[in-house]
C-alpha atoms as a PDB file:
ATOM      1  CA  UNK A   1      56.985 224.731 -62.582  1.00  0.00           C
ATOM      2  CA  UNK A   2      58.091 225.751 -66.015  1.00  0.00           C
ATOM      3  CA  UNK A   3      57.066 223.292 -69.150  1.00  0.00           C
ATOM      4  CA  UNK A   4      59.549 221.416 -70.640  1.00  0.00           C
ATOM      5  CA  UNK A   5      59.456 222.271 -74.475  1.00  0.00           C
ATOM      6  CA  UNK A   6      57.524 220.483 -77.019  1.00  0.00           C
ATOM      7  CA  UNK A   7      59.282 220.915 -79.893  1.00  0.00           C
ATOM      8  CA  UNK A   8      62.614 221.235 -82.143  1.00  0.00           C
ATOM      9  CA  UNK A   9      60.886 225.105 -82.580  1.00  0.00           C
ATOM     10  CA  UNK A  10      60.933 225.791 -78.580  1.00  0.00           C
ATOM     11  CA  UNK A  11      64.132 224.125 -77.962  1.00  0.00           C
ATOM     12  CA  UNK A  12      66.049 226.654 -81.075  1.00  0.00           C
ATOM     13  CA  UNK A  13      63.701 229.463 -79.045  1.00  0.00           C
ATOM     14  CA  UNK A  14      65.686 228.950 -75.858  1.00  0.00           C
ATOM     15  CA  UNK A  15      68.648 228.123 -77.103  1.00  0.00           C
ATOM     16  CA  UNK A  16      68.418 231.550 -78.851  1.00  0.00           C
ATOM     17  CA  UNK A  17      67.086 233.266 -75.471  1.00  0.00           C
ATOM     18  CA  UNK A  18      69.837 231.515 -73.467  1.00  0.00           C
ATOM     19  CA  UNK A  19      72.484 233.284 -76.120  1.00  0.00           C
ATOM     20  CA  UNK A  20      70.653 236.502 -76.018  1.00  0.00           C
ATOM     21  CA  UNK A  21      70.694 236.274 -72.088  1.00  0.00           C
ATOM     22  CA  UNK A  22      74.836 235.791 -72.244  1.00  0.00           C
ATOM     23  CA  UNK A  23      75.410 238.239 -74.358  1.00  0.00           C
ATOM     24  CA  UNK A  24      73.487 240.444 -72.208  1.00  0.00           C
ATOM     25  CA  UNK A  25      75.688 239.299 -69.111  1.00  0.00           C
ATOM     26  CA  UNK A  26      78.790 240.052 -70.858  1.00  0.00           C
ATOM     27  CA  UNK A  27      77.932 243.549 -71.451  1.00  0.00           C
ATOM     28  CA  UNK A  28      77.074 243.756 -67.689  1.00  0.00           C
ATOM     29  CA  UNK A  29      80.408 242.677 -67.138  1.00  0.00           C
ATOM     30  CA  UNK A  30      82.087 244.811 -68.747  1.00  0.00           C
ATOM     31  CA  UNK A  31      80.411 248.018 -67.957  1.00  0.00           C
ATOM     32  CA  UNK A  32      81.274 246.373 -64.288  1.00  0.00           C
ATOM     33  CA  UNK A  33      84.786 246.674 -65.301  1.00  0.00           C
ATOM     34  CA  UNK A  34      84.925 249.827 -66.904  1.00  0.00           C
ATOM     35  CA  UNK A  35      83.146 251.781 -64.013  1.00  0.00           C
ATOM     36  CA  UNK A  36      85.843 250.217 -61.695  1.00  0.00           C
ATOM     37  CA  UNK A  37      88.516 251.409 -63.566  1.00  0.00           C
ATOM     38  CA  UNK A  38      87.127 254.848 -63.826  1.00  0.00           C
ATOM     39  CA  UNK A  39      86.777 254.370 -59.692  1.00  0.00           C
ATOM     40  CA  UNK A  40      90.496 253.641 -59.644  1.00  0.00           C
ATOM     41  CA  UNK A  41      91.458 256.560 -62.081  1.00  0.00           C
ATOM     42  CA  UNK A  42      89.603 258.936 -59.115  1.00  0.00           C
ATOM     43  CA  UNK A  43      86.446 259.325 -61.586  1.00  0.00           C
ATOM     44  CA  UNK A  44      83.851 258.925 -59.775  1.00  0.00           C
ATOM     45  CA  UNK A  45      81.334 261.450 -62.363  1.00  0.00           C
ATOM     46  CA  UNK A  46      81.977 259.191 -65.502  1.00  0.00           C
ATOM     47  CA  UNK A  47      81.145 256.078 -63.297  1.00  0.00           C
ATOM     48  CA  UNK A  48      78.507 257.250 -61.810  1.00  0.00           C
ATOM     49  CA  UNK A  49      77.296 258.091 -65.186  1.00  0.00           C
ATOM     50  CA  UNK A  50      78.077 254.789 -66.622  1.00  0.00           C
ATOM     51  CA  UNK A  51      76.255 253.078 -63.898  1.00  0.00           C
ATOM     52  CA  UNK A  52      72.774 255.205 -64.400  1.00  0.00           C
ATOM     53  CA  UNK A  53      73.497 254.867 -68.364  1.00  0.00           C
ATOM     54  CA  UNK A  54      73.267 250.432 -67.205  1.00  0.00           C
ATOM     55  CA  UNK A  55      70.111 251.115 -64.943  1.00  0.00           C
ATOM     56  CA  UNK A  56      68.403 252.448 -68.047  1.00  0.00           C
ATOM     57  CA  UNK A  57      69.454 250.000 -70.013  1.00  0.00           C
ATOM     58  CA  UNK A  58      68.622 247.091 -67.694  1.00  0.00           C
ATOM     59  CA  UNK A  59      65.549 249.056 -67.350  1.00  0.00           C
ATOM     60  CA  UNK A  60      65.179 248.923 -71.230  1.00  0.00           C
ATOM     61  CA  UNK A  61      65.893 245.183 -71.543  1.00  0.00           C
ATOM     62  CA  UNK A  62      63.166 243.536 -69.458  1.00  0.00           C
ATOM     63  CA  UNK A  63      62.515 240.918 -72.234  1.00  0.00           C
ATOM     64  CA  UNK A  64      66.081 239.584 -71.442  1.00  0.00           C
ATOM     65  CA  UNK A  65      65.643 240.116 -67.572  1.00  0.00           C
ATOM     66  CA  UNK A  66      62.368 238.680 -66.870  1.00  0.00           C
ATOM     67  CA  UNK A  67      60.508 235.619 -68.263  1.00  0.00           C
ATOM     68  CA  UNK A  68      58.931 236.331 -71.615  1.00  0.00           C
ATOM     69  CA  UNK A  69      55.104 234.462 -72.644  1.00  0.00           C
ATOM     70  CA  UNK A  70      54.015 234.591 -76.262  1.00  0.00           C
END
């Protein structure tokens, strides 16, 4: 069970975590997008690229992705 924060410090922590964590989904989102419409325009080498090019990224990112202890 996770601890609720102590402090006006930890609560401006998450808040800036929870920010950093949608700004990481929105760039999901629109690689997600832009690999489809490289599907639909029959390129299936640029999205496969684009995909692998988000796997190392995500890969990359595991502060934002998993849970994070000081």
């Amino acid at each position: 069970m996770p601890e609720a924060p102590s402090g006006r410090g930890d609560v401006e922590r998450l808040v800036a975590e929870l920010e950093e964590a949608e700004a990481y989904e929105q760039r999901l989102r629109q690689v997600i997008s832009d690999v489809r419409d490289e599907l639909a325009a029959g390129n299936a080498g640029a999205a496969l690229s684009m995909l692998n090019a988000a796997l190392n990224d995500i890969d990359c990112a595991t502060d934002v992705v998993t849970r994070h202890r000081d």
